[in-house]
C-alpha atoms as a PDB file:
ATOM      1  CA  UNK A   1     -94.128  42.654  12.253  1.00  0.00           C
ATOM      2  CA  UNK A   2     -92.815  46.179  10.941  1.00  0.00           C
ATOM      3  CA  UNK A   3     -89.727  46.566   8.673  1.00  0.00           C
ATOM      4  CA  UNK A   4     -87.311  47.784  11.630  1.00  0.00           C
ATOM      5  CA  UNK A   5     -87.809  44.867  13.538  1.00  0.00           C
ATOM      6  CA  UNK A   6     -87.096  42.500  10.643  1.00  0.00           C
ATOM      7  CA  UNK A   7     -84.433  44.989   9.630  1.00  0.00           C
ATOM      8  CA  UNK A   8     -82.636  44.328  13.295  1.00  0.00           C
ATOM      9  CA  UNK A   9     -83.408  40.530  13.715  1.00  0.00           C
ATOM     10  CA  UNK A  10     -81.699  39.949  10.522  1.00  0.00           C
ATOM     11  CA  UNK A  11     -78.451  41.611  11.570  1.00  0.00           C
ATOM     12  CA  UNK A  12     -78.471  40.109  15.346  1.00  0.00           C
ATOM     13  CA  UNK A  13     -78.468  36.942  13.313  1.00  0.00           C
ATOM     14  CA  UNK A  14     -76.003  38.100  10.782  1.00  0.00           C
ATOM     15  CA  UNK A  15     -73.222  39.179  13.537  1.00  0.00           C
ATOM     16  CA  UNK A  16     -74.480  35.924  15.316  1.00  0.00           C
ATOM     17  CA  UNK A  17     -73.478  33.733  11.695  1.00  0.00           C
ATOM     18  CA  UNK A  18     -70.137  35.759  12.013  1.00  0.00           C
ATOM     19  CA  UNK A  19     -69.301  34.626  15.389  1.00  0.00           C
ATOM     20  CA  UNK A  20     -70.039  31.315  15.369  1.00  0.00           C
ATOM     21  CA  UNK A  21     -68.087  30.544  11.868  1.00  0.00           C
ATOM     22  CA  UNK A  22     -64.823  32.573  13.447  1.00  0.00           C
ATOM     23  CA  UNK A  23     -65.036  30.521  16.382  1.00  0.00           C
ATOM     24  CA  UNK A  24     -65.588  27.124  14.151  1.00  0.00           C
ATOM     25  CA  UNK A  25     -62.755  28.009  12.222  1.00  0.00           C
ATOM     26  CA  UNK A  26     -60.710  28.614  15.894  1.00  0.00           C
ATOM     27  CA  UNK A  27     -61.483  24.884  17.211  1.00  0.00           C
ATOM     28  CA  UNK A  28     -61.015  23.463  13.876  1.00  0.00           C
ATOM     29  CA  UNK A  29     -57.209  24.100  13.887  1.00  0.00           C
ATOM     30  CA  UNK A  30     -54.766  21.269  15.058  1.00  0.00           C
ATOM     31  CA  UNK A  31     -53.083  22.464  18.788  1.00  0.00           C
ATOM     32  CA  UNK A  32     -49.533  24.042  17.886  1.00  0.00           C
ATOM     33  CA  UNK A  33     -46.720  21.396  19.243  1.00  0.00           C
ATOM     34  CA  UNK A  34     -45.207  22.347  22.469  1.00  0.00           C
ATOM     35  CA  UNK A  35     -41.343  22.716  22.380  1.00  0.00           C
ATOM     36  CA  UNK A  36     -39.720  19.535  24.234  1.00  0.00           C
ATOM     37  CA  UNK A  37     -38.817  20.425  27.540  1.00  0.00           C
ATOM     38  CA  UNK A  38     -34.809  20.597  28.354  1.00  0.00           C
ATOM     39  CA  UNK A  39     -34.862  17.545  30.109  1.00  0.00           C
ATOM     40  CA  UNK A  40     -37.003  15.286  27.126  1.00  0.00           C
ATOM     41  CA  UNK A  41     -34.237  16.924  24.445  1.00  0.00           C
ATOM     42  CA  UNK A  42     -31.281  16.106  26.419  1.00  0.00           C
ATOM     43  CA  UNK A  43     -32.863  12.521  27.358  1.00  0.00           C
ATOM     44  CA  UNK A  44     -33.405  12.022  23.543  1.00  0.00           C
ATOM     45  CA  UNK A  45     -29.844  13.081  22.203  1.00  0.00           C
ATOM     46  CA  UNK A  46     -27.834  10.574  24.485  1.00  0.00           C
ATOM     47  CA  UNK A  47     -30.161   7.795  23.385  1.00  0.00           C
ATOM     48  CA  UNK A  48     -29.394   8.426  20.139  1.00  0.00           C
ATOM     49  CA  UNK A  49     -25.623   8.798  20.946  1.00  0.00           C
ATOM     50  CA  UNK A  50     -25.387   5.950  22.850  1.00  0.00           C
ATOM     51  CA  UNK A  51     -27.095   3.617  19.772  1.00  0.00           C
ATOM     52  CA  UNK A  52     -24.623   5.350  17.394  1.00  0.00           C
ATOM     53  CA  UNK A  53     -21.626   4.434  20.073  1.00  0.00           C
ATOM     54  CA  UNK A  54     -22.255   0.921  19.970  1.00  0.00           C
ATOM     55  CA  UNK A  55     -22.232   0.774  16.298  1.00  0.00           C
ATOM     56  CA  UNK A  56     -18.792   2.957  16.404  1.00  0.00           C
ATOM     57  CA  UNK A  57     -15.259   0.588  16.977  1.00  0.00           C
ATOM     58  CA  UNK A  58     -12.748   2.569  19.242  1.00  0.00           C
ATOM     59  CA  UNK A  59      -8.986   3.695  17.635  1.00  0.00           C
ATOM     60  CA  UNK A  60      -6.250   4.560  19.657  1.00  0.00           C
ATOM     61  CA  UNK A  61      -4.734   7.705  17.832  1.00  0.00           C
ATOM     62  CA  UNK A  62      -1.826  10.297  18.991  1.00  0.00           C
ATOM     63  CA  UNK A  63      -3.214  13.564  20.567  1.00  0.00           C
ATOM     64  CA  UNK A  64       0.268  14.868  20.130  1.00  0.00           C
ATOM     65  CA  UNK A  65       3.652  14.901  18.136  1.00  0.00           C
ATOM     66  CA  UNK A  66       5.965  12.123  18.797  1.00  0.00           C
ATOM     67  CA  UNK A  67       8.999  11.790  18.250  1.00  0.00           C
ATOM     68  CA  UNK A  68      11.136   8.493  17.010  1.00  0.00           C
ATOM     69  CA  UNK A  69      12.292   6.173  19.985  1.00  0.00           C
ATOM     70  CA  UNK A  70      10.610   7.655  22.484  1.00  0.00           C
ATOM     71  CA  UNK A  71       7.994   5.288  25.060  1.00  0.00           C
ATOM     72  CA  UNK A  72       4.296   6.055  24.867  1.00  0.00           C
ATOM     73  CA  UNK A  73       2.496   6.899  27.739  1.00  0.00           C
ATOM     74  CA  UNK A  74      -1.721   7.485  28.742  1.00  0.00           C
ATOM     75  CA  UNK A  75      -0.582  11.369  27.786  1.00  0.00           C
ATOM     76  CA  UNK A  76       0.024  11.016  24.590  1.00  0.00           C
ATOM     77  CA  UNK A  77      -3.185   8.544  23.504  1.00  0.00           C
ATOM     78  CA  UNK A  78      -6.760   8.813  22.889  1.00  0.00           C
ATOM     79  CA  UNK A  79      -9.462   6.531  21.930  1.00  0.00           C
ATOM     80  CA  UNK A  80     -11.833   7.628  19.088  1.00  0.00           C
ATOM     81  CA  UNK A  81     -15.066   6.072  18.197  1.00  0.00           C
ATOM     82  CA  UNK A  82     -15.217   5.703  14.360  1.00  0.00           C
ATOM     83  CA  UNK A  83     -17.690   3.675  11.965  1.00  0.00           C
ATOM     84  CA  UNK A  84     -15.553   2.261  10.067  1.00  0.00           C
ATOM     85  CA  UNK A  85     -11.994   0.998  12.116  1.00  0.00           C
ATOM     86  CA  UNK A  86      -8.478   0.830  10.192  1.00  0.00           C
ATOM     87  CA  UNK A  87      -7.345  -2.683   9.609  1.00  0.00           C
ATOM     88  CA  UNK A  88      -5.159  -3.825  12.467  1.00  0.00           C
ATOM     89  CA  UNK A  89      -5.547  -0.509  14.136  1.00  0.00           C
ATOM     90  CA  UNK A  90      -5.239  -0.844  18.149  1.00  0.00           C
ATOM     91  CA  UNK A  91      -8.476  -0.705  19.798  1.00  0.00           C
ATOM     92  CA  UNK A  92      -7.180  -0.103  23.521  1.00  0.00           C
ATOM     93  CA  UNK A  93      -4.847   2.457  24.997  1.00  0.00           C
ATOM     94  CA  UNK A  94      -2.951  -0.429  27.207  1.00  0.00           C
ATOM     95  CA  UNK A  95      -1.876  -2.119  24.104  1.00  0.00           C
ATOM     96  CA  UNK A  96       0.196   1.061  23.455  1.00  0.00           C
ATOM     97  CA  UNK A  97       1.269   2.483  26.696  1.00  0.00           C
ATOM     98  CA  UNK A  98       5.657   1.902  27.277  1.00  0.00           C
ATOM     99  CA  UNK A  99       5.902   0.829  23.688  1.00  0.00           C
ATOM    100  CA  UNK A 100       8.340   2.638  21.470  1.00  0.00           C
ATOM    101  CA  UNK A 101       7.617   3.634  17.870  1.00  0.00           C
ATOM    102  CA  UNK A 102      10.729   3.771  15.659  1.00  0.00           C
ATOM    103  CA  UNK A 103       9.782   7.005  13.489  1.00  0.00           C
ATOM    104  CA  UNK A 104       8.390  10.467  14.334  1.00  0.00           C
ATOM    105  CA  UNK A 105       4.463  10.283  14.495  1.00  0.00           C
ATOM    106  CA  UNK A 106       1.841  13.008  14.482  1.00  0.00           C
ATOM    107  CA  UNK A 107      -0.829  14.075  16.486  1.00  0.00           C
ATOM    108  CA  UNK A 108      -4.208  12.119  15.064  1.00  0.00           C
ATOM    109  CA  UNK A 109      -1.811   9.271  13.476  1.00  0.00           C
ATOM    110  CA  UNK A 110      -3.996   6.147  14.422  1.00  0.00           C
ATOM    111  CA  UNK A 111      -2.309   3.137  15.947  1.00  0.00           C
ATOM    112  CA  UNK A 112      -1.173  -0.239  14.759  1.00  0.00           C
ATOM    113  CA  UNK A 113       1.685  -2.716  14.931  1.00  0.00           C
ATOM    114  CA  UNK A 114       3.281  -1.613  12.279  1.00  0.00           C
ATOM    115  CA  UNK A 115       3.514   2.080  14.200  1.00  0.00           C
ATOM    116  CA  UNK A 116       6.184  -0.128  16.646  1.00  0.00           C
ATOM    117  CA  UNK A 117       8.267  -2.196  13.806  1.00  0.00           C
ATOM    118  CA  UNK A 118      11.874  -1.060  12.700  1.00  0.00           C
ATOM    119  CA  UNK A 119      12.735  -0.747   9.301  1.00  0.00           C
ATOM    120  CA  UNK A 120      11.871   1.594   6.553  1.00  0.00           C
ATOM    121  CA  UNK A 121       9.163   1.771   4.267  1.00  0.00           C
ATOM    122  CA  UNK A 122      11.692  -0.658   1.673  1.00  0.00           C
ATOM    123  CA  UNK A 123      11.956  -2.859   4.443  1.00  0.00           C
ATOM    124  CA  UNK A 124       8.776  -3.710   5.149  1.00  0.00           C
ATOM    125  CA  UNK A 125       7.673  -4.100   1.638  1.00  0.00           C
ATOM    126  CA  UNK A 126       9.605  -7.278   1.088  1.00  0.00           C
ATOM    127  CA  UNK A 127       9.434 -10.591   2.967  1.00  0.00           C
ATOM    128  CA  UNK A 128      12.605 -12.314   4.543  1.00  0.00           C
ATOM    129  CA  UNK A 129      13.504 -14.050   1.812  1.00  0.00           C
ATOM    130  CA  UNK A 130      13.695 -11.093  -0.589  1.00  0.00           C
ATOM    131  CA  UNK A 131      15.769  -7.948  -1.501  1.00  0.00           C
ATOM    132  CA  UNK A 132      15.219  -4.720  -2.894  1.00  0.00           C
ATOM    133  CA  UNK A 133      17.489  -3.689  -5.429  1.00  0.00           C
ATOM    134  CA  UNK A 134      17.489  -0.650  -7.481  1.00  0.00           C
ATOM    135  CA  UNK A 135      18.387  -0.713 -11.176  1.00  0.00           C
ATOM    136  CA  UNK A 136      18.675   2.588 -13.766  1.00  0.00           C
ATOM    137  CA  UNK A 137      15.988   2.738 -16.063  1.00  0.00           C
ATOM    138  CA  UNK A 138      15.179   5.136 -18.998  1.00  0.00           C
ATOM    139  CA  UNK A 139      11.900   5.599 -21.363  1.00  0.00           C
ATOM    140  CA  UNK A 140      13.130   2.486 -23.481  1.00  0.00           C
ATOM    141  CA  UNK A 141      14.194   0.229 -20.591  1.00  0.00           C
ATOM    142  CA  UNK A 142      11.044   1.382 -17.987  1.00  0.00           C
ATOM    143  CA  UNK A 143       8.531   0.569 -20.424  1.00  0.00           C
ATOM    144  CA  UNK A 144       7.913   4.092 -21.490  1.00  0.00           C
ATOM    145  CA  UNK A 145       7.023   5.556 -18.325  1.00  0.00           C
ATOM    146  CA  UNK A 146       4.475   3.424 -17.724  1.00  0.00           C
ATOM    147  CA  UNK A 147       6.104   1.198 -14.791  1.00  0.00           C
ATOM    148  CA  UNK A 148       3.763   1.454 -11.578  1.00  0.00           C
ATOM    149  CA  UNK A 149       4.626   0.017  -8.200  1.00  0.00           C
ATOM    150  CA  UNK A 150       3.130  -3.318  -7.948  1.00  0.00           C
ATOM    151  CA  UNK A 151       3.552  -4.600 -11.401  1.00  0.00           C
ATOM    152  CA  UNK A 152       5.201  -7.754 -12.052  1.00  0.00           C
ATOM    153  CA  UNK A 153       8.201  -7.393 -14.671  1.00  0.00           C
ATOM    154  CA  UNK A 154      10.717  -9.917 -16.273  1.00  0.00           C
ATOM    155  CA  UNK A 155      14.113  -8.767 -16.488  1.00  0.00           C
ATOM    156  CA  UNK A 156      15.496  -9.114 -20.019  1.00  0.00           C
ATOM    157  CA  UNK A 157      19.136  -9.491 -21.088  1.00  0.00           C
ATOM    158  CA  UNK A 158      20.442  -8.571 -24.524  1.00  0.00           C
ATOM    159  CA  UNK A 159      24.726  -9.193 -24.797  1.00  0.00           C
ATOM    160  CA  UNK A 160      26.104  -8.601 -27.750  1.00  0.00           C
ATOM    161  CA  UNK A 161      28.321 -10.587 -29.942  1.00  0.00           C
ATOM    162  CA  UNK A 162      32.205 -10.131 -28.607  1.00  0.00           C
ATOM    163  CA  UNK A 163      35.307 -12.242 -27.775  1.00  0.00           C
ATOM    164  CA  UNK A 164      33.925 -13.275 -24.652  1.00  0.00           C
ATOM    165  CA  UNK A 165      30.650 -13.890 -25.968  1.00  0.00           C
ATOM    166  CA  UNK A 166      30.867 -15.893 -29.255  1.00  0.00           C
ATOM    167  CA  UNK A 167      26.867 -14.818 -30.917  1.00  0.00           C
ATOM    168  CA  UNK A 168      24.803 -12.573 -30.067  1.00  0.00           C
ATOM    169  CA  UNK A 169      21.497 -13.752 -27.503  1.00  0.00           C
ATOM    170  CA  UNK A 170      18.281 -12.263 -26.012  1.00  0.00           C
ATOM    171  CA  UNK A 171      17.289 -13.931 -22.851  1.00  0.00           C
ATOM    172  CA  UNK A 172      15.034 -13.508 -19.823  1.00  0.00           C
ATOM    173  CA  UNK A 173      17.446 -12.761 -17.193  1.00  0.00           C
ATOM    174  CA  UNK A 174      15.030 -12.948 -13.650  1.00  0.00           C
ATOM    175  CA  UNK A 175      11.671 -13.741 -14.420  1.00  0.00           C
ATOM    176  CA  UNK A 176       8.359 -12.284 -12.807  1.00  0.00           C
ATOM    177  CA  UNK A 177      10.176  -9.991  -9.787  1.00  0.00           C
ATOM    178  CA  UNK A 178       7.814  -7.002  -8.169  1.00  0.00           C
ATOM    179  CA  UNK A 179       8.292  -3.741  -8.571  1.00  0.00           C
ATOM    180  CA  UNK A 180       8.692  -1.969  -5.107  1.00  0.00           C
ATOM    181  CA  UNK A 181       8.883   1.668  -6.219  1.00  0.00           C
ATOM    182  CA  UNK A 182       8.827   3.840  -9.470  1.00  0.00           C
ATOM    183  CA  UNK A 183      11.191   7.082  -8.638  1.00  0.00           C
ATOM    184  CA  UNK A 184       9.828   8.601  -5.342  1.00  0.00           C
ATOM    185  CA  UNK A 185       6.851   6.910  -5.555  1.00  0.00           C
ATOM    186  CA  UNK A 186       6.198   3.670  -2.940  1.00  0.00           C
ATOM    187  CA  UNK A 187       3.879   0.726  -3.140  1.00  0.00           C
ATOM    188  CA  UNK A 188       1.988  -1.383  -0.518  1.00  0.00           C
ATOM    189  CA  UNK A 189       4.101  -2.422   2.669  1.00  0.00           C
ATOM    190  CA  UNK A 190       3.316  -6.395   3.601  1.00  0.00           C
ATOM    191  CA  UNK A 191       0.339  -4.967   5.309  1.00  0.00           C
ATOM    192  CA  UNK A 192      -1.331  -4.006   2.446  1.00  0.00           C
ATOM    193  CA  UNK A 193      -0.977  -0.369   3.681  1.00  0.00           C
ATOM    194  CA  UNK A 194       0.707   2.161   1.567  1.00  0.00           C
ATOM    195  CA  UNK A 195       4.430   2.975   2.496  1.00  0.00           C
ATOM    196  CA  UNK A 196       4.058   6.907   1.579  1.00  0.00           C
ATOM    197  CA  UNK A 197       1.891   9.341   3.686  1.00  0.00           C
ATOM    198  CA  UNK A 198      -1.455  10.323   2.223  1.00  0.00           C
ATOM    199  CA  UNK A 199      -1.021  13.239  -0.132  1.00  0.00           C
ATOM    200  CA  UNK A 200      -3.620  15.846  -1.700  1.00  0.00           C
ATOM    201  CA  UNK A 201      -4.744  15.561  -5.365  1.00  0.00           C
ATOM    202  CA  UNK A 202      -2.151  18.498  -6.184  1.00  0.00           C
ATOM    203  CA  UNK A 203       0.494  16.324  -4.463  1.00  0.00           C
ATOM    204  CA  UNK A 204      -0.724  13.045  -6.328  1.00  0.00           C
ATOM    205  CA  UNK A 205      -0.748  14.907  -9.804  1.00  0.00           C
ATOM    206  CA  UNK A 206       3.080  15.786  -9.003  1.00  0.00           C
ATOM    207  CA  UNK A 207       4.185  12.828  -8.201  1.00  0.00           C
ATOM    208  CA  UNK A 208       2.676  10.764 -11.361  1.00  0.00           C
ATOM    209  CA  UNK A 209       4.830  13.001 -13.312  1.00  0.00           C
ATOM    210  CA  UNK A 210       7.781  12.564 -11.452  1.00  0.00           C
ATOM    211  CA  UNK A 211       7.306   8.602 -12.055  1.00  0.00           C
ATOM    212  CA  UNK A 212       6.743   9.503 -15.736  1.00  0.00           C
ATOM    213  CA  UNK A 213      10.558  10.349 -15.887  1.00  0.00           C
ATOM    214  CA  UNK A 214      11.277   8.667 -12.913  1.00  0.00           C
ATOM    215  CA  UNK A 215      15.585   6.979 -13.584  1.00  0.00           C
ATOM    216  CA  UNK A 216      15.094   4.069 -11.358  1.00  0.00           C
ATOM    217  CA  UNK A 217      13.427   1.575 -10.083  1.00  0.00           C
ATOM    218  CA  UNK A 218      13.197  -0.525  -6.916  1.00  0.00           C
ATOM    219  CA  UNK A 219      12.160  -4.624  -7.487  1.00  0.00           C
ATOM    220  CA  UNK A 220      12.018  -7.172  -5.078  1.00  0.00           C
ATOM    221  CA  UNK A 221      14.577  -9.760  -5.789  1.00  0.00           C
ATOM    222  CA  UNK A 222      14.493 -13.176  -4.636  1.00  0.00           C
ATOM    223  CA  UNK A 223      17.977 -13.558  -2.280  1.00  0.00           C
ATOM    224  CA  UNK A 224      18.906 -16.647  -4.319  1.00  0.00           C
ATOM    225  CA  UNK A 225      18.525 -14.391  -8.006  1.00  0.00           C
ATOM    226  CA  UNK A 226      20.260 -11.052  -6.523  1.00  0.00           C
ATOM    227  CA  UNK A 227      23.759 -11.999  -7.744  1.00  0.00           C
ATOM    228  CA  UNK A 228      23.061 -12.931 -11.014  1.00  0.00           C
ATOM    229  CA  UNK A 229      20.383  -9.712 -11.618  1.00  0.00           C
ATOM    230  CA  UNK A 230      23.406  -7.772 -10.533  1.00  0.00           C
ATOM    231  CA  UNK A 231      26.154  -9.572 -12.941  1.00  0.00           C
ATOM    232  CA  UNK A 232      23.179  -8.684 -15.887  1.00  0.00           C
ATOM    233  CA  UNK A 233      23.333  -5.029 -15.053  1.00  0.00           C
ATOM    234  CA  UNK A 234      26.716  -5.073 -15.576  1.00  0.00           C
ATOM    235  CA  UNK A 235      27.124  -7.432 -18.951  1.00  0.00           C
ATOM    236  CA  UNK A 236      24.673  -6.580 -21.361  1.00  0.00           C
ATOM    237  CA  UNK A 237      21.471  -4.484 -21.977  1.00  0.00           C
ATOM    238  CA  UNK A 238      18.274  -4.624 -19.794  1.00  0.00           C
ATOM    239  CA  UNK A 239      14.699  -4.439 -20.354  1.00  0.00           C
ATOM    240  CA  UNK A 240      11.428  -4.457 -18.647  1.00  0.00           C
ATOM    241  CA  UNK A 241       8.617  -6.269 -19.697  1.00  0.00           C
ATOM    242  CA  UNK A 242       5.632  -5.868 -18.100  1.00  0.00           C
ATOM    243  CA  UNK A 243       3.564  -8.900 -16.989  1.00  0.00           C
ATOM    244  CA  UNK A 244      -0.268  -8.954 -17.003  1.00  0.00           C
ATOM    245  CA  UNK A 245      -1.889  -8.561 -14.207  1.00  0.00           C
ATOM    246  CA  UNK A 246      -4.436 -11.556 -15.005  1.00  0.00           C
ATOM    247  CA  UNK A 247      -1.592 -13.369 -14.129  1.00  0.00           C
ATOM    248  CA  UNK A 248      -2.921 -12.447 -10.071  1.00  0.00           C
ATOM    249  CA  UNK A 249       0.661 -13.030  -8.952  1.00  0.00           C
ATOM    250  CA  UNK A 250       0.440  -9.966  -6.975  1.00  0.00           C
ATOM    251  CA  UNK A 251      -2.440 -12.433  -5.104  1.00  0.00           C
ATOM    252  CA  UNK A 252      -0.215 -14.828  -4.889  1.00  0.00           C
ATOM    253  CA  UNK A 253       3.142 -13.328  -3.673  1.00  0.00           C
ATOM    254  CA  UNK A 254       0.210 -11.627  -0.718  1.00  0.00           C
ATOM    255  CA  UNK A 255      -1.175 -15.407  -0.092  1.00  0.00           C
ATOM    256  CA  UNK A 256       2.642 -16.730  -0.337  1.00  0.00           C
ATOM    257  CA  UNK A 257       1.601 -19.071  -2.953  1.00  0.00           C
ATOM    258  CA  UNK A 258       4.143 -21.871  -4.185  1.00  0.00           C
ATOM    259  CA  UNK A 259       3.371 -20.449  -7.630  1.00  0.00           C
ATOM    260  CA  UNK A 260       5.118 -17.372  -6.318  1.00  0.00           C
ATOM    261  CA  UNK A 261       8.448 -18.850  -6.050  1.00  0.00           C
ATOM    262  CA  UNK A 262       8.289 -20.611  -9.182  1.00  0.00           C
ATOM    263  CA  UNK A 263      10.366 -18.520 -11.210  1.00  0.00           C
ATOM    264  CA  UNK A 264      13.551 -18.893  -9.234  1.00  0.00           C
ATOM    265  CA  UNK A 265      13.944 -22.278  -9.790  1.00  0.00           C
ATOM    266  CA  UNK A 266      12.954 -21.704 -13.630  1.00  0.00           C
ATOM    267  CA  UNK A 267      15.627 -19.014 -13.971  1.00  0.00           C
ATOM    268  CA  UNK A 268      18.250 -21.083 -12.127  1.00  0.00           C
ATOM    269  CA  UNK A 269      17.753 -23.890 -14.818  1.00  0.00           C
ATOM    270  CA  UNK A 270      18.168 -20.921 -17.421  1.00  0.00           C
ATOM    271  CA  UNK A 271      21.604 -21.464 -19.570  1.00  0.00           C
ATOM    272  CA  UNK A 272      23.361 -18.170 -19.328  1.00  0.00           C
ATOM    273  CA  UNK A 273      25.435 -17.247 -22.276  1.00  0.00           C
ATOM    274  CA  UNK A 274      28.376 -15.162 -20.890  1.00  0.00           C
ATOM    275  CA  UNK A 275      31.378 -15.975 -18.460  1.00  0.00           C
ATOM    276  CA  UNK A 276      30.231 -14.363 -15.686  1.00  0.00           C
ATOM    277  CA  UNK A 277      27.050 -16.352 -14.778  1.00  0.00           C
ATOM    278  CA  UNK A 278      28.264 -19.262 -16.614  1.00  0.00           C
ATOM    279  CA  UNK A 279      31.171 -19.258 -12.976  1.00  0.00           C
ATOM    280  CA  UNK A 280      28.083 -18.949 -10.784  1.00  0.00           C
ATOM    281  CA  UNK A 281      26.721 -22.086 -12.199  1.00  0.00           C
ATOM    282  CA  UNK A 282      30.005 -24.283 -12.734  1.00  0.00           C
ATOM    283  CA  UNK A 283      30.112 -27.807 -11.428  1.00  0.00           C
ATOM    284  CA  UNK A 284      32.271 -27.964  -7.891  1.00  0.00           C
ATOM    285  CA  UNK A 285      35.800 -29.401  -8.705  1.00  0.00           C
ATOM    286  CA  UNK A 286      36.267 -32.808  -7.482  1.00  0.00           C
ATOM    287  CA  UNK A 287      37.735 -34.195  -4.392  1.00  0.00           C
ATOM    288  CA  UNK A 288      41.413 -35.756  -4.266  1.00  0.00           C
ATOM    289  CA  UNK A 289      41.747 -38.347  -1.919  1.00  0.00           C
ATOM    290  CA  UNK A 290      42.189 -36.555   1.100  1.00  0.00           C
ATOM    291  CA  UNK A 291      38.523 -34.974   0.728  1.00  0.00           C
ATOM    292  CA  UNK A 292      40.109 -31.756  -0.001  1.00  0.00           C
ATOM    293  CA  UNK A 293      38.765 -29.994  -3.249  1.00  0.00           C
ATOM    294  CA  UNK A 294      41.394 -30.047  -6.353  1.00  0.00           C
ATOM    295  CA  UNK A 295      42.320 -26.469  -7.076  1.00  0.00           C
ATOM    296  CA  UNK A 296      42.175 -25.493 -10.288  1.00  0.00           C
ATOM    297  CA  UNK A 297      44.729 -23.582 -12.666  1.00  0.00           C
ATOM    298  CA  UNK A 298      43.832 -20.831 -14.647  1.00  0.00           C
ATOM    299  CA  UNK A 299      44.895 -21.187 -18.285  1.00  0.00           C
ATOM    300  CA  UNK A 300      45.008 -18.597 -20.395  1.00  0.00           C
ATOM    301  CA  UNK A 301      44.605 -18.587 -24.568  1.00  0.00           C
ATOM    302  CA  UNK A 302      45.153 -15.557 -26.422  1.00  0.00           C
ATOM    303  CA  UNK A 303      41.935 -13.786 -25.149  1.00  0.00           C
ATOM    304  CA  UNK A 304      40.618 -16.568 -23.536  1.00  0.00           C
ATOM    305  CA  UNK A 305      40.746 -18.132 -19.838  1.00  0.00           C
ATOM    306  CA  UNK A 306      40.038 -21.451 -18.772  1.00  0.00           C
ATOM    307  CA  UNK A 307      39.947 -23.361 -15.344  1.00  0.00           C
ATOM    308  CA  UNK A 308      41.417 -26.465 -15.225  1.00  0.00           C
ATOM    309  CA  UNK A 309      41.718 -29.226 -13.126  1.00  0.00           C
ATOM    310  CA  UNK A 310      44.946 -31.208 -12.957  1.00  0.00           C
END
């Protein structure tokens, strides 16, 4: 065999090497995925929306402005699928159609009972039993500043040493009362939700200085203590003391514990040292014969008055 033919044999066999390898390398690469048709996609998507709906708890919410007094109707609601539902939040629009909220509401407010009840946000941070009563405060008497609404605070009562008042005394006044609002700013109404409306960090930052040098505060009184809290504003000198909050009674007055009404029958078994509460807690006179209560005469001693009974 001559040179040319070897010469030409080797290169049909050389392009022949080249051919076969490219088309190896061609059938050795995986098939490229074909795009899901419309129809797949579309199938796909509401399967996965429909798992993610049943794992979703509908809220009614406003899909418009509201204003106060005004009757609800299937206009004005919408229900909203969310993960994670408000507490107490409605769940269906019937159980707000033809009711009547008592306060302007905005579009995308959610829904609850509390949306329906009267009262301000005061109101419905105390129970029935309960008042809320605002006293002047100052660095000194608001514990530096550092009151915040929810604390638990005993009322102290300094009077100082005058005609009426023959020494000098320091005494607890109202023991462990709540402390409904520092200033402008509002605690937790008996829902556990807060009384103000949701403010940016900007707005938060403000308002903890304005409770800084906030000049009054709002506690909850117990009805049967209001008088003689009141009387102590007006006698002596007041102080706040603060009262740990290991004590849980903020747990307690939530749970209306026994323990929570404790302190007003301590503080009515308190001895007050000045005229004024001393009346509050004098013994009734006693009955003349007729069942009709003796009335008493004033007497009057230099710069002293009595009552006595004939």
């Amino acid at each position: 065999m001559n040179s040319r033919v070897t010469m030409g044999l080797a290169g049909v066999l050389l392009v022949g090497a080249v051919f076969f390898g490219y088309w190896g390398l061609v059938l050795s690469r995986p098939p490229e995925p074909t795009p899901p048709t419309p129809v797949v996609q579309s199938l796909v998507e509401k399967t996965t929306t429909d798992v993610e709906d049943q794992t979703r708890q509908p809220v009614v919410v406003l899909v418009r402005d509201v204003p106060p007094f005004t009757p609800l109707t299937a206009a004005d609601l919408a229900l909203e699928k969310l993960r994670t539902a408000p507490a107490g939040s409605l769940s269906d629009i019937t159980q707000a159609v033809g009711r009547t909220p008592w306060r302007q509401l905005s579009a995308g407010t959610w829904l609850n009972e509390q949306s329906f009840d009267t009262g301000g946000a005061l109101a419905r941070m105390i129970h029935s039993d309960e008042r809320a009563l605002a006293v002047a405060v100052d660095e000194v008497i608001g514990a530096a500043g550092q009151l915040s609404p929810g604390d638990y605070v005993d009322v102290l009562l300094f009077l100082r040493q005058d005609t009426s008042n023959p020494q000098q005394s320091a005494q607890v006044a109202v023991p462990a009362i709540r402390v409904l609002a520092v200033g402008e700013q509002l605690g937790l109404t008996n829902d556990g939700q807060p009384a103000s409306p949701p403010l940016s960090a900007a707005e938060k930052l403000k308002q903890d200085q304005r409770r800084i040098a906030a000049r009054t505060v709002v506690l909850a009184v117990p009805e049967q203590l209001l008088s003689r809290l009141m009387l102590a504003t007006q006698v002596g000198v007041l102080r706040l003391a603060v009262r740990s909050s290991e004590e849980q009674r903020l747990a307690h007055y939530w749970a209306r514990n026994d323990e929570a009404l404790a302190p007003v029958d301590t503080a009515n078994s308190n001895l007050f040292q000045f005229t004024q509460l001393a009346l509050g807690n004098a013994p009734r006179p006693p009955l003349a014969r007729g069942g009709a209560p003796r009335s008493a005469v004033e007497v009057i001693r230099g710069n002293q008055v009595t009552q006595q009974t004939p």
